[in-house]
Protein backbone atom coordinates (compact mmCIF):
# COMPACT_ATOMS: atom_id res chain seq x y z
CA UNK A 1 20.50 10.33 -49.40
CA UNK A 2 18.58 7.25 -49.43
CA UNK A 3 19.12 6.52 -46.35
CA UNK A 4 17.62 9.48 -45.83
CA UNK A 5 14.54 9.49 -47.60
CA UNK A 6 13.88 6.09 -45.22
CA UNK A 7 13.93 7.59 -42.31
CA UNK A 8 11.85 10.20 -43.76
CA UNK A 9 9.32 7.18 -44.98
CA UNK A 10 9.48 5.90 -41.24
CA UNK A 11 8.71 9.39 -39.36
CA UNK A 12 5.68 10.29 -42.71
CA UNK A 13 3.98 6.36 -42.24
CA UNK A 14 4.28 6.20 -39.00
CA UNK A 15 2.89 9.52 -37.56
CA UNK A 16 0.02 9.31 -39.91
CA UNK A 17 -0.45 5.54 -38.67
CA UNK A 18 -0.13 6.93 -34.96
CA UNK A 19 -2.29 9.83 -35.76
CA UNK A 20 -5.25 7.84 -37.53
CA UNK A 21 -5.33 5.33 -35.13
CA UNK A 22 -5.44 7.41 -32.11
CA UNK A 23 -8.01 9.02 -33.43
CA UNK A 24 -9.99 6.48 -34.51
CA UNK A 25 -9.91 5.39 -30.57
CA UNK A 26 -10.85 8.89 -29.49
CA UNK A 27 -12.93 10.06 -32.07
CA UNK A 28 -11.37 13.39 -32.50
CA UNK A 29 -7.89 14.73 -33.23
CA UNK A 30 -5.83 15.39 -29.84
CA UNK A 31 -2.34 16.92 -30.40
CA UNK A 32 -1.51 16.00 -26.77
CA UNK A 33 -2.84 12.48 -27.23
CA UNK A 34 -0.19 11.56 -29.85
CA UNK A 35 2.76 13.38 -28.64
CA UNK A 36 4.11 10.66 -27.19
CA UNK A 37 3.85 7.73 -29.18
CA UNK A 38 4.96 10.34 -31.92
CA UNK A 39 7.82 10.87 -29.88
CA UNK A 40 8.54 7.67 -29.33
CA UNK A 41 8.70 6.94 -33.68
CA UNK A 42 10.67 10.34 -33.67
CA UNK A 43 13.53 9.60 -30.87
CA UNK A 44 13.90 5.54 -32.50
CA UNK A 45 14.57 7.43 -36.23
CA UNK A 46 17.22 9.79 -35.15
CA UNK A 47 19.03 6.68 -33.48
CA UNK A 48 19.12 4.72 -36.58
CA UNK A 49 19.97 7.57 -38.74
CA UNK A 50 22.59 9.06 -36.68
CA UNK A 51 24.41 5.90 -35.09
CA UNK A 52 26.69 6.03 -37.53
CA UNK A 53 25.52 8.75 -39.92
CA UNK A 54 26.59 12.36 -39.91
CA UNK A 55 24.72 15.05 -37.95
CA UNK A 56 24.09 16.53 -41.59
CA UNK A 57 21.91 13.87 -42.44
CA UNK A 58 19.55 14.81 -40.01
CA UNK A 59 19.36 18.33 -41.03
CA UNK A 60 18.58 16.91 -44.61
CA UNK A 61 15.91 14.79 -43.11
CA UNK A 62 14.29 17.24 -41.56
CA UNK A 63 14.07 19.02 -44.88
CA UNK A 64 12.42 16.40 -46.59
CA UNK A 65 10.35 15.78 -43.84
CA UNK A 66 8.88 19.88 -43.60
CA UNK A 67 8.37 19.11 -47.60
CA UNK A 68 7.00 15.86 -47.20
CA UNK A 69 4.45 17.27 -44.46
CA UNK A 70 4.04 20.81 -46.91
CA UNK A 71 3.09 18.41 -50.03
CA UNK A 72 0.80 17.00 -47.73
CA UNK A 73 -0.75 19.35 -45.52
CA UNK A 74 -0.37 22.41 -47.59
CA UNK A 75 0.77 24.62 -44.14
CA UNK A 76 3.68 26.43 -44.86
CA UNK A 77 4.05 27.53 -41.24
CA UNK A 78 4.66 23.56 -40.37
CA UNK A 79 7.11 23.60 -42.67
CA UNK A 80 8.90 26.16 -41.43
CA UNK A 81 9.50 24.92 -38.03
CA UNK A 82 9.69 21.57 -38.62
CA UNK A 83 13.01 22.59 -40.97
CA UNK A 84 14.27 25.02 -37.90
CA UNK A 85 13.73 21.95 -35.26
CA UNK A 86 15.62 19.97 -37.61
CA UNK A 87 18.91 22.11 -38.13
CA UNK A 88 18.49 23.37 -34.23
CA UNK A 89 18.44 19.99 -33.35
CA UNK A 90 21.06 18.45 -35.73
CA UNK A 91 23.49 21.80 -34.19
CA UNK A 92 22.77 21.37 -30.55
CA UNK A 93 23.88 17.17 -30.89
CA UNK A 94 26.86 17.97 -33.04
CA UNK A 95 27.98 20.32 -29.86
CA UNK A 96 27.40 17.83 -27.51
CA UNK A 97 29.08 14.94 -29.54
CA UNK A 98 32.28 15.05 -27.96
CA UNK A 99 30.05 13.65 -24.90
CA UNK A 100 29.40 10.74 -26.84
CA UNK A 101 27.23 9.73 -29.50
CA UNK A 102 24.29 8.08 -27.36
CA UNK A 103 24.11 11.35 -24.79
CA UNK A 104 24.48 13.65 -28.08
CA UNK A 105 21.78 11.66 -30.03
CA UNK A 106 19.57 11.73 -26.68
CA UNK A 107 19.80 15.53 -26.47
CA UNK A 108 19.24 15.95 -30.43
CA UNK A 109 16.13 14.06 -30.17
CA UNK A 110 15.01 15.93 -27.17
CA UNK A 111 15.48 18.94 -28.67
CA UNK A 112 14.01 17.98 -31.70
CA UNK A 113 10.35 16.98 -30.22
CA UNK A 114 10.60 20.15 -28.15
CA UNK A 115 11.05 22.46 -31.21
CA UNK A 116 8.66 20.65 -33.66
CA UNK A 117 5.91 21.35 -30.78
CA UNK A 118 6.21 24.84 -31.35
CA UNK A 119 3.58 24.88 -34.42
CA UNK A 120 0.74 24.51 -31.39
CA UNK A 121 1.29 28.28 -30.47
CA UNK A 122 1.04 29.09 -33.97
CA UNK A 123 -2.05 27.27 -34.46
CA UNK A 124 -3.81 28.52 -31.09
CA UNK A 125 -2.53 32.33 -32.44
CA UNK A 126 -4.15 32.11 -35.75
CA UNK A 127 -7.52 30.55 -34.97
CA UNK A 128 -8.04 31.75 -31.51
CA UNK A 129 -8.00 35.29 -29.64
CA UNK A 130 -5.13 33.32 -27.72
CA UNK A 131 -6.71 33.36 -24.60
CA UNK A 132 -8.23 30.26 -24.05
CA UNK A 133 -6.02 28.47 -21.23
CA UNK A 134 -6.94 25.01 -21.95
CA UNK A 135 -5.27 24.89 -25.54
CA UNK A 136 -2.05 26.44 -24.13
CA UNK A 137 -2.22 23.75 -20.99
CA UNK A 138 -2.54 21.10 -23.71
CA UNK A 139 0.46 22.41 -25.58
CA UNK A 140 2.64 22.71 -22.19
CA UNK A 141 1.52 19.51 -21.18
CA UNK A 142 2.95 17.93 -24.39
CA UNK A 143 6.64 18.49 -23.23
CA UNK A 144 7.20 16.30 -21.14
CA UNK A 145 5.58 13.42 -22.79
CA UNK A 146 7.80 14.31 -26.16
CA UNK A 147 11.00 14.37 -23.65
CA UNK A 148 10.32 10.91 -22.13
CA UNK A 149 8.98 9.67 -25.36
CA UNK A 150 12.30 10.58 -27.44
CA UNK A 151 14.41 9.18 -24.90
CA UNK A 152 12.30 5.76 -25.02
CA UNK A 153 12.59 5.99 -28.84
CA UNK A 154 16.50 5.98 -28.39
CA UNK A 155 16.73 3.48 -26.25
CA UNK A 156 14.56 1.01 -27.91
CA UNK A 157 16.55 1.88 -31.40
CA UNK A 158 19.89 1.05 -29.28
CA UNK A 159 18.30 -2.01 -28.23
CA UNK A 160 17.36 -3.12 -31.60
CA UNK A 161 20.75 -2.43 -33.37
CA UNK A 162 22.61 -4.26 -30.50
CA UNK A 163 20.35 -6.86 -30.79
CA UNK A 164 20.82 -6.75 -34.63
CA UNK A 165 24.38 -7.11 -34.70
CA UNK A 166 24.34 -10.44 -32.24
CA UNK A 167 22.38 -12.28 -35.35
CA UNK A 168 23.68 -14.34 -37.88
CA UNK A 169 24.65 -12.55 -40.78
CA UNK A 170 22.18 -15.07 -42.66
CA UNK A 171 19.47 -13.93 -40.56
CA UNK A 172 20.03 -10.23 -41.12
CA UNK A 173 20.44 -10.23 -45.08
CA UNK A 174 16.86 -12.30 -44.91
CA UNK A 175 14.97 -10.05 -43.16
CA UNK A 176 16.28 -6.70 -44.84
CA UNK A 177 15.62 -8.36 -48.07
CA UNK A 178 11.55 -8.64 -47.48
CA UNK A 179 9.74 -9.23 -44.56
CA UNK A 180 6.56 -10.60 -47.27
CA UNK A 181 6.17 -13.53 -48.57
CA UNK A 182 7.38 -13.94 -52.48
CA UNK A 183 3.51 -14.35 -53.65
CA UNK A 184 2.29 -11.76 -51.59
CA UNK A 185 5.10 -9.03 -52.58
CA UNK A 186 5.10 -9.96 -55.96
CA UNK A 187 1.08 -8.76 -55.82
CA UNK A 188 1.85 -5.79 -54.01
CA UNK A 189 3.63 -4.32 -56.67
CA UNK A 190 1.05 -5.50 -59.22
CA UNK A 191 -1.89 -4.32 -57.10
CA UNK A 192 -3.61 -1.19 -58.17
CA UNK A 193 -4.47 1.47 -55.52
CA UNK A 194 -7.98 2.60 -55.87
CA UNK A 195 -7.82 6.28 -56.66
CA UNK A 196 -9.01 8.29 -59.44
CA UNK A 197 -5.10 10.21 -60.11
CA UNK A 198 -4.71 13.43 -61.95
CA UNK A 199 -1.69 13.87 -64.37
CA UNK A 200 0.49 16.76 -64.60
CA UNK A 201 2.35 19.14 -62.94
CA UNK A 202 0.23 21.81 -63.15
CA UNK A 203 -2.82 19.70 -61.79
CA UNK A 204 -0.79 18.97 -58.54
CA UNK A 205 0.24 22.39 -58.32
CA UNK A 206 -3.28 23.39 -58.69
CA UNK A 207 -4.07 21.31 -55.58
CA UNK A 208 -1.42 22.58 -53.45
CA UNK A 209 -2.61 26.15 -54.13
CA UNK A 210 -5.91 24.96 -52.81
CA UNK A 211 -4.27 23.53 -49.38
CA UNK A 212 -2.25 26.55 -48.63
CA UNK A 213 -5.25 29.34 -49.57
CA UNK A 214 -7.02 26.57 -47.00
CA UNK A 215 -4.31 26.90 -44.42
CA UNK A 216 -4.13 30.99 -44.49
CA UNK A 217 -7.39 32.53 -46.03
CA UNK A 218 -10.47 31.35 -43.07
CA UNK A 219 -7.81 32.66 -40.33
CA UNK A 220 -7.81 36.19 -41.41
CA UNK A 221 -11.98 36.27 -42.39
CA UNK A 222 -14.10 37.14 -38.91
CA UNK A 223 -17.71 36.53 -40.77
CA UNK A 224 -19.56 33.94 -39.90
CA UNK A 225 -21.26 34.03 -43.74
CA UNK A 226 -18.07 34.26 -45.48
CA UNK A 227 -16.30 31.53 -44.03
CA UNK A 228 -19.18 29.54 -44.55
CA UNK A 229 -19.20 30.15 -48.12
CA UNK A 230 -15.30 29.17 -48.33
CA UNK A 231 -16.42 26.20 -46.93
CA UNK A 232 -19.23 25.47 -49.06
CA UNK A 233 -16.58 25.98 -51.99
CA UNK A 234 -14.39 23.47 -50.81
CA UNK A 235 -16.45 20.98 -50.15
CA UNK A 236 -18.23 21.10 -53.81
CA UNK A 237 -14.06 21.33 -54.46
CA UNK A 238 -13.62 18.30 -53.32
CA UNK A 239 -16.74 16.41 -54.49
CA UNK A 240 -15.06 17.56 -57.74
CA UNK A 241 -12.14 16.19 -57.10
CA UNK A 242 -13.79 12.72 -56.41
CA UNK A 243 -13.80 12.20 -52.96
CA UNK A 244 -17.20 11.57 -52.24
CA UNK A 245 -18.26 9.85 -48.86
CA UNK A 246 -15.06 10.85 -47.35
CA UNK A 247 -16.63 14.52 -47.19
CA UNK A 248 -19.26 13.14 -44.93
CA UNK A 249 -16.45 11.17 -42.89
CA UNK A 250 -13.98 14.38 -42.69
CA UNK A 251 -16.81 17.06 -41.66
CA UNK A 252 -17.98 14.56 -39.29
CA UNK A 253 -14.61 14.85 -37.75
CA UNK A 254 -14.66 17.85 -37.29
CA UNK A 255 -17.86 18.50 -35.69
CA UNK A 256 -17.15 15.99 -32.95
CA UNK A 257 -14.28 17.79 -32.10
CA UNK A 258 -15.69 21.18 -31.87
CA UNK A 259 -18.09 19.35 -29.81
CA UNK A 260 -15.46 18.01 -27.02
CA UNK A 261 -13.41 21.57 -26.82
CA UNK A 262 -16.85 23.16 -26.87
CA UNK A 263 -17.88 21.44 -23.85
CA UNK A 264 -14.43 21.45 -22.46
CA UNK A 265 -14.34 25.48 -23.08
CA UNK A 266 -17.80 25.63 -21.12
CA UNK A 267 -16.87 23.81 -18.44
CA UNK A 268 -13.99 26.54 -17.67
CA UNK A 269 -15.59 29.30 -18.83
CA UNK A 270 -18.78 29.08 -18.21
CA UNK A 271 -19.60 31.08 -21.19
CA UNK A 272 -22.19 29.58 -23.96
CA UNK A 273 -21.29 32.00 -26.64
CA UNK A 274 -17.65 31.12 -26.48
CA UNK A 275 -18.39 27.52 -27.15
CA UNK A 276 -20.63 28.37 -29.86
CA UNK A 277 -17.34 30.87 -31.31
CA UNK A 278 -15.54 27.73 -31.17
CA UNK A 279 -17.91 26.39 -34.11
CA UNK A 280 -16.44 29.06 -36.24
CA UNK A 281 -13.39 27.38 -35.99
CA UNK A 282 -13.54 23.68 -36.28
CA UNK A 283 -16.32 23.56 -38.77
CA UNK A 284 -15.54 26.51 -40.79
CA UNK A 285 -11.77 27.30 -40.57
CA UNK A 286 -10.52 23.37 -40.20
CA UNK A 287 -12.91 22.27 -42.97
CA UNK A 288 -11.36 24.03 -46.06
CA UNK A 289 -7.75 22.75 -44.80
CA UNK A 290 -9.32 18.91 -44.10
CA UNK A 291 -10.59 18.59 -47.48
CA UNK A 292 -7.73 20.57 -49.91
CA UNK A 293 -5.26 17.84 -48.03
CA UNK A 294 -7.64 15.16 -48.58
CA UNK A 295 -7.75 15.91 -52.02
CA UNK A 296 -4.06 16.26 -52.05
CA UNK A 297 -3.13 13.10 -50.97
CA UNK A 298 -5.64 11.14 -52.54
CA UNK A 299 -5.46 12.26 -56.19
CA UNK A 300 -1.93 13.64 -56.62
CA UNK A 301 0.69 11.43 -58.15
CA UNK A 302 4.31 10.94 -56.39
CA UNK A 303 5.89 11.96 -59.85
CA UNK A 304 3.98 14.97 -60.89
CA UNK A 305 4.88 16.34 -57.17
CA UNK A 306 8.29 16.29 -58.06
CA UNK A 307 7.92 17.28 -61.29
CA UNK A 308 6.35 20.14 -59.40
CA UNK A 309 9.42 20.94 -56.93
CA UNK A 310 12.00 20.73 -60.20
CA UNK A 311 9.89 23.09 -61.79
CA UNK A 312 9.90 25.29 -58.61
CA UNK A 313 13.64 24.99 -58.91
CA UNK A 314 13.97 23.10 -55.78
CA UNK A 315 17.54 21.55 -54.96
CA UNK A 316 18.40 18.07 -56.60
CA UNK A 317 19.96 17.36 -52.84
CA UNK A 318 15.99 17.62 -51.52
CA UNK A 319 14.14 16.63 -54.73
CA UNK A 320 16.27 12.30 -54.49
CA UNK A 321 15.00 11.04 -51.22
CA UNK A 322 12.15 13.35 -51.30
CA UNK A 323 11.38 10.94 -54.32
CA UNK A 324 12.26 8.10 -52.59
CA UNK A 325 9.56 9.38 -50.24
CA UNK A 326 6.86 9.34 -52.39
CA UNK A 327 7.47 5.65 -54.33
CA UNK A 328 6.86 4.40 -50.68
CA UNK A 329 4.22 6.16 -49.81
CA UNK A 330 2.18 4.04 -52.53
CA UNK A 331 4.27 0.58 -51.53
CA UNK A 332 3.17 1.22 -47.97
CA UNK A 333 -0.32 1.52 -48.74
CA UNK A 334 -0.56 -1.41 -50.89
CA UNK A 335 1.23 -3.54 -47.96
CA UNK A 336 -1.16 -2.37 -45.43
CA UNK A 337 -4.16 -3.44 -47.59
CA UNK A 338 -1.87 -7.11 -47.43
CA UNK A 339 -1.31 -6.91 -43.80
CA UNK A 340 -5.36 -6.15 -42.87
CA UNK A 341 -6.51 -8.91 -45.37
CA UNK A 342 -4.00 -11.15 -43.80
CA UNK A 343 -4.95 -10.44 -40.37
CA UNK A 344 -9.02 -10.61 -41.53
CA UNK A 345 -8.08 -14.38 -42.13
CA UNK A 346 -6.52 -14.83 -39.28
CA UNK A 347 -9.97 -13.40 -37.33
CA UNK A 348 -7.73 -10.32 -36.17
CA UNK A 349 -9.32 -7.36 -38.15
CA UNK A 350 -12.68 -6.75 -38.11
CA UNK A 351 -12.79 -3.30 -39.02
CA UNK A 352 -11.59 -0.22 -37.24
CA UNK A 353 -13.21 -1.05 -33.82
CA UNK A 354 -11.00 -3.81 -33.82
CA UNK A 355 -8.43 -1.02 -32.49
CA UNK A 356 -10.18 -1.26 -28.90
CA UNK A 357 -10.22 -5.12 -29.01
CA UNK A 358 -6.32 -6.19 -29.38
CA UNK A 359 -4.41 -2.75 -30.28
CA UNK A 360 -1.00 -4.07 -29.78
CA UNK A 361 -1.41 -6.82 -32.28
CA UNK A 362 -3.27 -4.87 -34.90
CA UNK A 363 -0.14 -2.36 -34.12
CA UNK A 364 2.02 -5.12 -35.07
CA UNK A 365 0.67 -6.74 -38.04
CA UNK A 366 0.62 -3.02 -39.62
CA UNK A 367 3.69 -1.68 -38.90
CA UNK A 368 5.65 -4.66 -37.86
CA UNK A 369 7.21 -5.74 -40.88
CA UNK A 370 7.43 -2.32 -42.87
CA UNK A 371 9.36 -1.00 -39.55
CA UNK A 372 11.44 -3.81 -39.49
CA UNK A 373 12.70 -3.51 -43.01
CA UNK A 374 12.63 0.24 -43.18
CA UNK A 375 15.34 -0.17 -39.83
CA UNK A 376 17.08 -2.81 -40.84
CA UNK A 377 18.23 -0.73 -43.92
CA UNK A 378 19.27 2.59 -41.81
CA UNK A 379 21.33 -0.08 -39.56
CA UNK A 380 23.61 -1.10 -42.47
């Protein structure tokens, strides 16, 4: 189970990672833009899970992983089919095992990336009419980069464990023991993280209610006044909750994407009012889900979520490496903060733009060694 709740670490930091910084170089959130390197992260996690795991791990994972993203996100349709990808997935490589465990691994993570892509439709159904063509070309143009990409992500995880096993044994036990230096990890774990935490159970269950009201209640509402008082509501909501400047940041966000679609949508259509529709959407049915899983994330603490899933009578099975989940969410954070002051020194970082300027070493120094260590401990 532990080695479960890694690999459910290594799919949660790293799609956020590819997600933020992807969008950071865009400007706006593109499903079809991360797909791939997603992919990529998903196809190399299966590998290492399942090279010598059981196909029952992955089922587990992808458990954790639909609660993980629910605790998160607050969208109980994601949840849904990111559990029925995982035991689809984890059924269709168990048939094809006696093929082999790389071909049935392959297939599994093929299948996996196609079936978690089905939340699009579900997305495009419930804030849409469903008949705007360029959403559903986005989503169909998606599967082929997830194919490609999860087959990459095998192949490079093959690589790595065959390179693995030609080390020393020295060599190996030193680099899954910490990839930081003594001084350095022994302030990580001494390091506060800068956020103003609410105790309780019933204060993170509070804030999950908020997410998944955000998720469901501006997709069934049609008025343009309504929805804009739900999101007047949750943005004094979250100034409550403390996030401040981040409002500005997140509602920014979002009208620079409506702006892109809206444009986009023109350009097809030829239809001003149907851009302008398109308003109704990002700023006033994305904004209420934005900042609840903001809030969520940023003032909820790891132990009063699963003091929240006991309490919900959730299985013990779920509730240990969804645990070990959330004590390295925190870790990771604090070792990113190392990694960019590190790399500031080093004249690497100099803020977010510095994405543009040398992305595959910023890429590195983040998620280098935390990807490292996190697969060096599914290889043993």
């Amino acid at each position: 189970m532990r080695r479960v709740g890694t690999a459910t670490l290594m799919l949660v930091v790293g799609g956020y990672a590819i997600i933020l910084g992807i969008t950071i170089m865009m400007g706006f959130y593109s499903s079809l833009a991360h797909s791939g390197p997603k992919a990529v992260l998903d196809g190399a996690v299966i590998a290492l899970l399942l090279h010598r795991g059981r196909w029952r791990c992955w089922t587990l994972a992808g458990v954790v992983y639909a609660f993980t993203l629910l605790l998160l996100l607050g969208n109980p349709y994601v949840f849904g089919v990111i559990v029925m990808a995982g035991l689809f997935s984890a059924a269709i490589g168990r048939a094809t095992d006696p093929l082999g465990r790389t071909t049935a691994i392959a297939v599994a993570a093929v299948a996996y990336e196609i079936l978690a892509g089905f939340g699009m439709p579900i997305r495009i159904l419930l804030s849409t009419t469903g008949d705007e063509p360029i959403l559903w070309g986005l989503w169909f143009a998606e599967w082929p980069l997830r194919a490609i990409g999860a087959l990459l992500g095998v192949w490079l995880a093959l690589r790595f464990l065959r390179r693995r096993t030609s080390e020393s044994p020295g060599a190996i036990s030193e680099s899954t023991t910490s990839t930081v230096p003594i001084d350095a990890a022994r302030a990580l774990k001494t390091q506060p993280i800068a956020t103003a935490y609410v105790k309780g159970a019933p204060a993170a269950g509070l804030r999950l209610a908020m997410s998944i009201v955000a998720c469901f209640l501006p997709v069934m509402i049609e008025s343009w006044a309504v929805l804009g008082a739900i999101a007047g509501a949750y943005v004094i909501y979250a100034l409550w909750a403390g996030l401040r400047w981040r409002v500005l940041h997140t509602l920014a966000g979002l009208a620079y994407g409506w702006l892109v679609f809206a444009i986009a949508s023109y350009a097809w259509h030829r239809d001003l009012d149907r851009s302008i529709d398109m308003l109704r959407t990002f700023a006033l049915r994305f904004a209420p889900l934005a900042l609840s899983s903001a809030v969520l994330v940023t003032t909820v603490r790891p132990v009063d979520m699963v003091r929240l899933l006991r309490a919900c009578f959730v299985p013990a099975v779920v509730i240990f490496p969804l645990s070990h989940v959330f004590r390295g969410i925190p870790q990771s954070r604090r070792e990113f903060g190392h990694s960019i002051a590190q790399m500031r020194r080093d004249g690497t970082w100099r803020g977010p733009l510095s994405l543009f300027r040398r992305p595959r070493a910023i890429a590195r120094g983040l998620l280098g060694p935390q990807f490292r260590r996190w697969a060096d401990q599914l290889a043993e």
